[in-house]
N, C-alpha and C. Protein backbone atom coordinates (compact mmCIF):
# COMPACT_ATOMS: atom_id res chain seq x y z
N UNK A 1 0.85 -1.19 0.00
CA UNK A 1 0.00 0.00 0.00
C UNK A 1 0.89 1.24 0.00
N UNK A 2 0.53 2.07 -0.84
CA UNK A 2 1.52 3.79 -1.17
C UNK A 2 0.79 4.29 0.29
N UNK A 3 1.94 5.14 0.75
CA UNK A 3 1.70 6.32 1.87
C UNK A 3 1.37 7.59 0.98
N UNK A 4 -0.44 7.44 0.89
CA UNK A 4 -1.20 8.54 0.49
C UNK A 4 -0.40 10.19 1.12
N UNK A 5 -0.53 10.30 2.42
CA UNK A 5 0.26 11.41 2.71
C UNK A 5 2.08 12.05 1.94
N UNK A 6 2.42 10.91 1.67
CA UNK A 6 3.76 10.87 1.10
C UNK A 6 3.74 11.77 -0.23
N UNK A 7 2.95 10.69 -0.56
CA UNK A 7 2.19 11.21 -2.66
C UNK A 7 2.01 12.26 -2.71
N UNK A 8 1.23 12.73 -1.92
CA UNK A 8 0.46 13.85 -2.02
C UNK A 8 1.47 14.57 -1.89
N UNK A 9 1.88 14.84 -0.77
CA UNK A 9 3.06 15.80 -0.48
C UNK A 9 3.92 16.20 -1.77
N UNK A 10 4.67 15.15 -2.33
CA UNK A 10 5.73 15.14 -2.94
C UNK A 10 5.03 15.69 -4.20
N UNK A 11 3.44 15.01 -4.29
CA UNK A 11 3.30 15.65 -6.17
C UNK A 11 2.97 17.01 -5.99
N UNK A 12 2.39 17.49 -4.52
CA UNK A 12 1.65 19.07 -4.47
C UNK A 12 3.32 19.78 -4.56
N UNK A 13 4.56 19.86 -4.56
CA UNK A 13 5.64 19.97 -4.48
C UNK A 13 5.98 20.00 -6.02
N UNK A 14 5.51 19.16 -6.67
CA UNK A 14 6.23 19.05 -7.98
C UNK A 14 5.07 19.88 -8.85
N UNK A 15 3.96 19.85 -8.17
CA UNK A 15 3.44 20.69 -9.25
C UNK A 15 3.69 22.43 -9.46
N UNK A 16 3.85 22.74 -7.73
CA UNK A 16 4.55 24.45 -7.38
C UNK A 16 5.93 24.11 -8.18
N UNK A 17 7.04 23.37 -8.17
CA UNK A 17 8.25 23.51 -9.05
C UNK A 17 7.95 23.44 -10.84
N UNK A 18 7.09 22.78 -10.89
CA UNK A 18 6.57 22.34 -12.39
C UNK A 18 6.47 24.13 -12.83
N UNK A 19 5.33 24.45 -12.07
CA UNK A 19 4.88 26.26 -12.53
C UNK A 19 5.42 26.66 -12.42
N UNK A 20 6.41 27.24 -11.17
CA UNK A 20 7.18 28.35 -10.75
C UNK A 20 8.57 27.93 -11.86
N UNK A 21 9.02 26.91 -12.36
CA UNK A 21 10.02 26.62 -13.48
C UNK A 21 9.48 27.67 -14.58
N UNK A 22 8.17 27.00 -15.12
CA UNK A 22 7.37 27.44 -16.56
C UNK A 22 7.55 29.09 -16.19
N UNK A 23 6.85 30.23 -14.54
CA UNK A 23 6.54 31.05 -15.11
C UNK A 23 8.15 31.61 -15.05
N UNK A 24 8.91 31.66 -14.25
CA UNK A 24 10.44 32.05 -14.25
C UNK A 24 10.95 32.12 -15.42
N UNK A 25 10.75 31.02 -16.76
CA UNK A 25 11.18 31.08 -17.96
C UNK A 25 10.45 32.19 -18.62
N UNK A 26 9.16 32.03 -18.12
CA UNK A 26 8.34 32.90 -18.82
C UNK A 26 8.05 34.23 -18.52
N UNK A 27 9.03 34.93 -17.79
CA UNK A 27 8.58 36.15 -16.63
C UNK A 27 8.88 37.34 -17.24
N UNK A 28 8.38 38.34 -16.93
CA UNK A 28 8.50 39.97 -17.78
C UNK A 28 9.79 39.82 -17.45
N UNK A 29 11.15 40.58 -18.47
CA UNK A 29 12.23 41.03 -18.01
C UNK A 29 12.13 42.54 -17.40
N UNK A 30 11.24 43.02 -17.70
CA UNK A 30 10.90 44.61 -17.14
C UNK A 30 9.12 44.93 -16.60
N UNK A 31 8.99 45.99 -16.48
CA UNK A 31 8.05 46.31 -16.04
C UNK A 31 6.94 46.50 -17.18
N UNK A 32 5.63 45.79 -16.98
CA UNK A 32 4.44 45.99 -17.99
C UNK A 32 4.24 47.58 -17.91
N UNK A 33 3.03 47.29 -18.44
CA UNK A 33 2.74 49.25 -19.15
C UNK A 33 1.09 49.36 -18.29
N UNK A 34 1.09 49.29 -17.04
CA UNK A 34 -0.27 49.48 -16.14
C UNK A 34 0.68 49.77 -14.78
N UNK A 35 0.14 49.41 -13.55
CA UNK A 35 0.29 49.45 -12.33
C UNK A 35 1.45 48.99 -11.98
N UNK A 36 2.05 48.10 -12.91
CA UNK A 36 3.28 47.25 -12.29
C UNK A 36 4.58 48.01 -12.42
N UNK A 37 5.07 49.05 -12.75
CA UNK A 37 5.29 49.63 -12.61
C UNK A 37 6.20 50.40 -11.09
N UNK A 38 4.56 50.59 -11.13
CA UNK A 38 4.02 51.70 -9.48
C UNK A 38 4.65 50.64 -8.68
N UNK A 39 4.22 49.68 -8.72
CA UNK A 39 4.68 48.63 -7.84
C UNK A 39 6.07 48.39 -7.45
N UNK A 40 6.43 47.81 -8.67
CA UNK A 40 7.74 47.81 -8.64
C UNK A 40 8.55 48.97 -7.44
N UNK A 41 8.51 50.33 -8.35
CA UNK A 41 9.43 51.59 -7.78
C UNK A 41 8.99 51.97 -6.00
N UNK A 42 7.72 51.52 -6.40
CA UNK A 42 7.17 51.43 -4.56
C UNK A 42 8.04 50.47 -3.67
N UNK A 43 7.87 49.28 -3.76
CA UNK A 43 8.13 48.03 -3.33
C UNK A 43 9.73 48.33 -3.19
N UNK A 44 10.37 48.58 -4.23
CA UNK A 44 11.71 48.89 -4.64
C UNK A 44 12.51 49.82 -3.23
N UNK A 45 11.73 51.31 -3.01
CA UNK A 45 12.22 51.89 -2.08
C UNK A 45 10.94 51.74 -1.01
N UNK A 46 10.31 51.03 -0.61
CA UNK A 46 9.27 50.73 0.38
C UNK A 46 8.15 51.71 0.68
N UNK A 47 8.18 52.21 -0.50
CA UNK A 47 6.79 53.19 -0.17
C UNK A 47 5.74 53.10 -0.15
N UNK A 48 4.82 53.95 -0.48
CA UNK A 48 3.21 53.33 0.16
C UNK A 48 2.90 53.55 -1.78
N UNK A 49 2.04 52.69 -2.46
CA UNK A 49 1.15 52.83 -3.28
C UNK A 49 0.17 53.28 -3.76
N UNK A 50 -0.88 52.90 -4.12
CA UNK A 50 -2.38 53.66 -4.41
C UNK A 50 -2.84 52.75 -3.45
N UNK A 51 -4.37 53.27 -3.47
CA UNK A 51 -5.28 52.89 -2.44
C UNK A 51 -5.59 51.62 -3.51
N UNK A 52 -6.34 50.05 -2.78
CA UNK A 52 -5.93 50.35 -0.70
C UNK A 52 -4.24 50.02 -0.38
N UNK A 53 -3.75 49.89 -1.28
CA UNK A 53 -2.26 49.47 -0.62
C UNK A 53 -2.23 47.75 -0.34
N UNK A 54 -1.13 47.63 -0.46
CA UNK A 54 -0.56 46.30 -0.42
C UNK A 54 0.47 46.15 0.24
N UNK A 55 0.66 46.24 1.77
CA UNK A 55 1.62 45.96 2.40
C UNK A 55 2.74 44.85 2.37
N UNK A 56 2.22 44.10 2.50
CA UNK A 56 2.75 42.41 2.82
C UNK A 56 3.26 42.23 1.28
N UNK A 57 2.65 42.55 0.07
CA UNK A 57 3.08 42.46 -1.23
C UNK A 57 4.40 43.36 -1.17
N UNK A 58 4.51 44.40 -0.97
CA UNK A 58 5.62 45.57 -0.87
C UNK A 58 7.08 44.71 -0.07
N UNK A 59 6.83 44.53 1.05
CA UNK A 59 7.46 43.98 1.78
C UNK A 59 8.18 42.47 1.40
N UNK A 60 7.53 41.69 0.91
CA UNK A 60 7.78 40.48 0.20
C UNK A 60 8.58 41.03 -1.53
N UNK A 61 8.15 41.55 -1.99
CA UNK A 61 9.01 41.87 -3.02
C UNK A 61 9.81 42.98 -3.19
N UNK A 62 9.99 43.57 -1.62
CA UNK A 62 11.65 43.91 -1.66
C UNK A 62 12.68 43.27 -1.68
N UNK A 63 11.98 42.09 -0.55
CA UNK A 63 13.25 41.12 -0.74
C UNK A 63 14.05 40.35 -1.99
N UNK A 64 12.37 40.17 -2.79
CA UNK A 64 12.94 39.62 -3.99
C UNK A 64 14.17 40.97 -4.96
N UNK A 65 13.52 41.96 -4.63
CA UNK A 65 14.16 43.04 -5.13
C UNK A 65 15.89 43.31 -4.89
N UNK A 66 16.11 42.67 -3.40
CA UNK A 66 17.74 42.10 -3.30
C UNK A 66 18.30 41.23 -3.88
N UNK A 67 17.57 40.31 -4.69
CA UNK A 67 18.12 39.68 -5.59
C UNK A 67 18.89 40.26 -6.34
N UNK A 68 18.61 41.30 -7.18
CA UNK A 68 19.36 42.06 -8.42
C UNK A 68 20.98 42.30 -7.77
N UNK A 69 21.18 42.19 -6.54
CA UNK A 69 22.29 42.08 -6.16
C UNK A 69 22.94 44.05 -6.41
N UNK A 70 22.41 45.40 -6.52
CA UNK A 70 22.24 46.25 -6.70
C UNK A 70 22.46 46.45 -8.25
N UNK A 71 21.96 45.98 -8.86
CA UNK A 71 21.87 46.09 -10.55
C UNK A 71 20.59 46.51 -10.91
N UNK A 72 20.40 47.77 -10.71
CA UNK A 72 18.98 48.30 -10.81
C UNK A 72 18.52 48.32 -12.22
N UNK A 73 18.51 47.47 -13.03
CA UNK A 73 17.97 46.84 -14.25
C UNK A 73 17.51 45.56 -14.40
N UNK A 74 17.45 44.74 -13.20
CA UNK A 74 17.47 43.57 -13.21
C UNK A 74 16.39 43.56 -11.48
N UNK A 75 16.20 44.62 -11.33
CA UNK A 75 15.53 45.05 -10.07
C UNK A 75 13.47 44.46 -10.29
N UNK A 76 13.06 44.37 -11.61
CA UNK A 76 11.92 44.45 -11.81
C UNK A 76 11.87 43.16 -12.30
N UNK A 77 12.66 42.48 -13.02
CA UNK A 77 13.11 41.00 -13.63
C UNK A 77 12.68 39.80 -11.95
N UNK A 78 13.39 40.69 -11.48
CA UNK A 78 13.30 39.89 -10.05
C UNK A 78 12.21 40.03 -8.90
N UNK A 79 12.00 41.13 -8.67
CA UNK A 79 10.26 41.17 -8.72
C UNK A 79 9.13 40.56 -9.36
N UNK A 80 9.24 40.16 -10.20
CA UNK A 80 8.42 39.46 -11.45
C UNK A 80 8.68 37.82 -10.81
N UNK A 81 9.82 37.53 -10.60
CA UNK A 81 10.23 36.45 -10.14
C UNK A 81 9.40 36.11 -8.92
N UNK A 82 9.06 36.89 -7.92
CA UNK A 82 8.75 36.65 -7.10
C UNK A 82 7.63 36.43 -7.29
N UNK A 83 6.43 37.30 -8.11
CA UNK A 83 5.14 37.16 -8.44
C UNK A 83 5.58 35.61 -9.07
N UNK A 84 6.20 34.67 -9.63
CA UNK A 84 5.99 33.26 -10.31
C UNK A 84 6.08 32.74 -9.30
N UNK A 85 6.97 32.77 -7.88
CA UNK A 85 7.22 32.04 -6.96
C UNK A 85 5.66 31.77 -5.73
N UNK A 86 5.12 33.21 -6.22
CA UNK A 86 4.12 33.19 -5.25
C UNK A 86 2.87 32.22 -6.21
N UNK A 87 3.27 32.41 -7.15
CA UNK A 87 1.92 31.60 -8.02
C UNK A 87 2.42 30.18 -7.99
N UNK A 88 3.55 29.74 -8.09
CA UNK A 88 3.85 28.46 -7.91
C UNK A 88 3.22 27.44 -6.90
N UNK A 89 3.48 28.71 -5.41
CA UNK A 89 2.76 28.00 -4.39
C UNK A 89 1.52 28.29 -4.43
N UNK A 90 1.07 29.04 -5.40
CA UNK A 90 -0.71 28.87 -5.01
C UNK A 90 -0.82 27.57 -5.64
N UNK A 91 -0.29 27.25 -7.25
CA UNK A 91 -0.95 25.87 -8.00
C UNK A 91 -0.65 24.66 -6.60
N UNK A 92 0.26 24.37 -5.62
CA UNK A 92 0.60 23.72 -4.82
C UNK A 92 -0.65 23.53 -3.38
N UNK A 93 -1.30 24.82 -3.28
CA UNK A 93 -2.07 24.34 -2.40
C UNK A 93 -3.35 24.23 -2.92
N UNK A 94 -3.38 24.65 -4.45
CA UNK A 94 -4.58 24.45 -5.18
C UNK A 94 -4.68 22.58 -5.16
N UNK A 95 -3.52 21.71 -5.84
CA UNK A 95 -3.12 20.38 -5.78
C UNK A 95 -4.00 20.06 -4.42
N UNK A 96 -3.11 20.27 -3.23
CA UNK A 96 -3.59 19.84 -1.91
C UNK A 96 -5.30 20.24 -1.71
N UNK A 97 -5.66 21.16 -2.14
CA UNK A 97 -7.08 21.31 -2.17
C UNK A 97 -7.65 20.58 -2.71
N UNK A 98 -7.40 20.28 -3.98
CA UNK A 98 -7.98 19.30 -4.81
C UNK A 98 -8.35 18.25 -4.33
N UNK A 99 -7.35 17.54 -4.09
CA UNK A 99 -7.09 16.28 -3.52
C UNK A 99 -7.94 15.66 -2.39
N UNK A 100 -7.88 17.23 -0.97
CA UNK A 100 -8.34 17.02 -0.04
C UNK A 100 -10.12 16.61 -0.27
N UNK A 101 -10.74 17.54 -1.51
CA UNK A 101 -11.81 17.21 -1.68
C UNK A 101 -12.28 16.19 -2.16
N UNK A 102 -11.27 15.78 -2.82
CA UNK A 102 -11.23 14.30 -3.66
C UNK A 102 -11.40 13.35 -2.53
N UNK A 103 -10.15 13.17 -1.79
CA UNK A 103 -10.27 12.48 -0.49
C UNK A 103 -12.13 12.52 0.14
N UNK A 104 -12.47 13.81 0.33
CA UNK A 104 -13.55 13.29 1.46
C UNK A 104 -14.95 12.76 0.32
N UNK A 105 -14.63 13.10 -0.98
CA UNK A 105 -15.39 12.25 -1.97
C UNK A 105 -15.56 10.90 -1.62
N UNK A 106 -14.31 10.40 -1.42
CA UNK A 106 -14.09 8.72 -1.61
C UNK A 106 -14.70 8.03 -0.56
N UNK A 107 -13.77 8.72 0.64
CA UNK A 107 -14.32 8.24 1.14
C UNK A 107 -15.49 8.53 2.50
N UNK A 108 -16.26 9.86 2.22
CA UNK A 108 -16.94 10.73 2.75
C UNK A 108 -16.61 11.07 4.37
N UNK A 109 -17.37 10.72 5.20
CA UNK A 109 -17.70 11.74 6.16
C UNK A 109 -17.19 10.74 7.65
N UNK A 110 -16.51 9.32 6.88
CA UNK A 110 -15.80 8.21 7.91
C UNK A 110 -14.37 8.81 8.11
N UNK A 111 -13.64 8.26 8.90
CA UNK A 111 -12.22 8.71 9.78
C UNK A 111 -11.74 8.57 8.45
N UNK A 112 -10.82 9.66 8.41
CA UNK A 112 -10.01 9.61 7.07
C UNK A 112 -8.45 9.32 7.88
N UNK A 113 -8.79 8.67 8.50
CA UNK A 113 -7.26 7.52 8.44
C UNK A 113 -7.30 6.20 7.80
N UNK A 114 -8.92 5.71 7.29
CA UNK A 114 -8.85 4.76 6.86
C UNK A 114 -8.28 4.95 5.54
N UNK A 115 -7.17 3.64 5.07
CA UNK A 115 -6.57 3.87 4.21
C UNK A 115 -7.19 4.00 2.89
N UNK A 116 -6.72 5.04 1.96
CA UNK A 116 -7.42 4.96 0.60
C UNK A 116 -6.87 3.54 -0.79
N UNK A 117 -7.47 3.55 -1.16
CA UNK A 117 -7.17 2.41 -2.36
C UNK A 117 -6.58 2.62 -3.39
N UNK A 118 -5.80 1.24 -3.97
CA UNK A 118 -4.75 2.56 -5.17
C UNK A 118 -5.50 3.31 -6.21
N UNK A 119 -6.91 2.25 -6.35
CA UNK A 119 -7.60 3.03 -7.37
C UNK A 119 -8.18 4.45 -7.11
N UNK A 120 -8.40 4.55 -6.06
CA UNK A 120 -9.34 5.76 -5.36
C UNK A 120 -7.98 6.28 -5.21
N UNK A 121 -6.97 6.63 -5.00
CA UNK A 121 -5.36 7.00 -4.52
C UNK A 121 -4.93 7.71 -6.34
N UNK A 122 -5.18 6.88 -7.42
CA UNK A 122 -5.23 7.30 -8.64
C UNK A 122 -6.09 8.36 -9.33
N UNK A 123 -7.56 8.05 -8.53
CA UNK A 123 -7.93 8.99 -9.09
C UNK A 123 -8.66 10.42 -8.45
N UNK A 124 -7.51 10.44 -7.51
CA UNK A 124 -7.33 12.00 -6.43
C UNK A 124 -6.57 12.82 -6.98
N UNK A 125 -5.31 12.24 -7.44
CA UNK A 125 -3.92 12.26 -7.46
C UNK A 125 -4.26 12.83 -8.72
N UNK A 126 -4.65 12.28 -9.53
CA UNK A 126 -5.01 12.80 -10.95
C UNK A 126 -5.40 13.84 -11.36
N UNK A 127 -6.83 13.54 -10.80
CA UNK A 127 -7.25 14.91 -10.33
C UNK A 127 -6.85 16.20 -10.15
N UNK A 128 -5.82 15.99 -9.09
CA UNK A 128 -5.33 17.31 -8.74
C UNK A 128 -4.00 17.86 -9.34
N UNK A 129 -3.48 16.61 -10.20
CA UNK A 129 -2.78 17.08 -11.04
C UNK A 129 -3.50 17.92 -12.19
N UNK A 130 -4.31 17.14 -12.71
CA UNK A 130 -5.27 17.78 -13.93
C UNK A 130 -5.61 19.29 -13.50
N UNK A 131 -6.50 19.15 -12.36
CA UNK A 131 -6.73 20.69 -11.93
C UNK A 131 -5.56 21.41 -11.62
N UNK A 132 -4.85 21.32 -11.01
CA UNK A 132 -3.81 22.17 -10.22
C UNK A 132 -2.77 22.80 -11.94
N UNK A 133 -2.40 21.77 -12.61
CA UNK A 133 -1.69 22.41 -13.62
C UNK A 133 -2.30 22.56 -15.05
N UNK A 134 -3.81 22.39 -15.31
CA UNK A 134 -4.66 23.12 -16.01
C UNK A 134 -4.93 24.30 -15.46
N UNK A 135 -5.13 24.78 -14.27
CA UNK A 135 -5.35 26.33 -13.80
C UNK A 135 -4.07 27.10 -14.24
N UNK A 136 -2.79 26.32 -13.62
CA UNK A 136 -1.73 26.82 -13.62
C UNK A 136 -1.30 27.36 -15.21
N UNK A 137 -1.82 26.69 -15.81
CA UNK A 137 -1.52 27.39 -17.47
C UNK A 137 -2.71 27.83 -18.38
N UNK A 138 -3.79 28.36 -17.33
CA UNK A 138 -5.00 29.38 -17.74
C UNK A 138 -4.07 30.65 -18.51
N UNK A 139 -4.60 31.59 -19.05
CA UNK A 139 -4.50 32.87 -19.52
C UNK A 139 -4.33 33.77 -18.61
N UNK A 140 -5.41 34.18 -17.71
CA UNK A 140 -5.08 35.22 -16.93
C UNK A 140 -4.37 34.92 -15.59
N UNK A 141 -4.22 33.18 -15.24
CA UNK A 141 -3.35 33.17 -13.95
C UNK A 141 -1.70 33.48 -14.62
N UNK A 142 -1.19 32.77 -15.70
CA UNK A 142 -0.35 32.53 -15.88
C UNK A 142 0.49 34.29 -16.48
N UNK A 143 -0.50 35.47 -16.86
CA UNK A 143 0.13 36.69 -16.84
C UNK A 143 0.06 37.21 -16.37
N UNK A 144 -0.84 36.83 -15.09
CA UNK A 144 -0.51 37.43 -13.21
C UNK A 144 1.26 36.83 -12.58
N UNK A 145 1.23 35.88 -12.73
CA UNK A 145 2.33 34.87 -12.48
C UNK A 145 3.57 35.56 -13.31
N UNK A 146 3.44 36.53 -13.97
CA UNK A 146 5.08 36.52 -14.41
C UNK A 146 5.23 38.46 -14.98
N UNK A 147 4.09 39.08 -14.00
CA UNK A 147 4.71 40.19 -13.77
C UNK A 147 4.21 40.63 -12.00
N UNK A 148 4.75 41.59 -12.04
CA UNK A 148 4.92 42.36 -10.23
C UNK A 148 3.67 42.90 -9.98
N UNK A 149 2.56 42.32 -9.92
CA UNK A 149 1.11 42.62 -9.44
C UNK A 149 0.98 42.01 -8.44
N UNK A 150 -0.36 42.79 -7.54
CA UNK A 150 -0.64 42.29 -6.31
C UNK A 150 -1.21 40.70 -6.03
N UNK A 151 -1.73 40.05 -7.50
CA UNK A 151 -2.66 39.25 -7.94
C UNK A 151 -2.12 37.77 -7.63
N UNK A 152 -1.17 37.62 -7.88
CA UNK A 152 -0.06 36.89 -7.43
C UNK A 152 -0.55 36.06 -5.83
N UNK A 153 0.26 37.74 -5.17
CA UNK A 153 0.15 36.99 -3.76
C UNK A 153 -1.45 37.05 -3.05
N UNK A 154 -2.23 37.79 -3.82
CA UNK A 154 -3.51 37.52 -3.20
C UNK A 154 -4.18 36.28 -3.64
N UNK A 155 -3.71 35.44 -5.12
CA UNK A 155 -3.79 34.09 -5.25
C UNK A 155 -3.22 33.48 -4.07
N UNK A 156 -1.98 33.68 -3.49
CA UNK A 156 -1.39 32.52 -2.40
C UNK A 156 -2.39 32.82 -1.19
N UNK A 157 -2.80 34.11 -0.73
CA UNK A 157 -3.11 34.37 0.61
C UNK A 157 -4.59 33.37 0.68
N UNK A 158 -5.52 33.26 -0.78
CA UNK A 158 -6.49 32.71 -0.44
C UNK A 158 -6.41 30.90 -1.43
N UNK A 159 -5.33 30.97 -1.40
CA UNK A 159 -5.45 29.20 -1.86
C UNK A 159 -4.95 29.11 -0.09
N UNK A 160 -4.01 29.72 0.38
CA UNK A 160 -3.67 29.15 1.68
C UNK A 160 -4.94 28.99 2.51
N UNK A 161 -5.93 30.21 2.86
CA UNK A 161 -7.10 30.16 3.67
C UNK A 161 -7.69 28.90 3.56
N UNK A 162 -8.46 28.92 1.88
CA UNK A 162 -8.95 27.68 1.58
C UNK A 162 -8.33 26.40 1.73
N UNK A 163 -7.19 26.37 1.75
CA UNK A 163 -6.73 25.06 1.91
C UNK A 163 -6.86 24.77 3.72
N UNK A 164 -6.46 25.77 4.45
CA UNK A 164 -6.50 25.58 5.43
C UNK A 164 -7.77 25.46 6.34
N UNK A 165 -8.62 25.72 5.51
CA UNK A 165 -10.34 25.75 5.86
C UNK A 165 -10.32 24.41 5.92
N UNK A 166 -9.81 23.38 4.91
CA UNK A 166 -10.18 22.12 4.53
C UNK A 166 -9.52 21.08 5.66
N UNK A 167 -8.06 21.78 6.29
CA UNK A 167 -6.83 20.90 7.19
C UNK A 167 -7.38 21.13 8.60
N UNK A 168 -8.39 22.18 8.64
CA UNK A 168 -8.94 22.33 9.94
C UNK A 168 -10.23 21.30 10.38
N UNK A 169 -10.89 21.50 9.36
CA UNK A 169 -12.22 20.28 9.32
C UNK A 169 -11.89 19.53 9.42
N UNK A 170 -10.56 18.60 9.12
CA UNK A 170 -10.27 17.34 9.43
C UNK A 170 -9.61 17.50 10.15
């Protein structure tokens, strides 16, 4: 019998490296022609934005913003980076979401320590591959994912909630 917890783990893992690979290749080298921008030069020297503001976004992609290593041309490249990193881990707890619902499908509303079956184990797993990296290469996630918008990490803040809505019920 596979250690369902194991699987899971390791594929919700490969599917955030699977994306965050794709959008990194695929990421603005500079700044788009809207808000991202603003963002950027905000985030960059830590200032405040337009309303309502995005703190935690600012703050999180300064750091990425030390990446450029002080090569302020490569300052927004790496910001951008960070927006793929944050979308990576959303497709990752999107996976684990999936799954989790899959799980209480199978085997509904009994102790979910009872072990799942490889067939029922196949077709969770599947599942949340199918979903997790069909979203992941939608249109509008995937050109949130590879420039410096807020969209990004407000994807992670609420795949995390939701996922964690689901780790609490059980």
């Amino acid at each position: 019998m596979m250690n369902y917890n194991k699987i899971n783990n390791l594929l919700g893992w490969f599917c955030a490296i699977v994306a965050t690979l794709v959008y990194a290749i695929t990421a603005e080298r500079t700044a788009s022609w809207w808000d991202c921008g603003e963002f950027i030069a905000s985030a960059y020297k830590m200032q405040i934005v337009h309303q309502p503001g995005a703190p935690l976004f600012l703050m999180i992609q300064n750091v990425f913003s030390n990446l450029a290593m002080g090569d302020k041309t490569e300052i927004a490249f790496w910001m951008n980076i960070g927006s793929a990193v944050c979308s990576g881990l959303t497709i990752m707890f999107l996976f684990w979401t999936i799954t989790a619902l899959g799980r209480k499908l199978f085997i509904g509303k009994a102790d979910l320590s009872v072990a799942v079956g490889e067939n029922e184990m196949l077709r969770i797993m599947g599942a949340g591959l199918v979903g997790a990296l069909g979203y992941a290469f939608t249109d509008t996630f995937w050109y949130s994912a590879v420039e410096s918008e807020v969209y990004a990490m407000s994807s992670l803040c609420t795949a995390i909630v939701f996922w964690g809505i689901l780790k609490w019920e059980v």
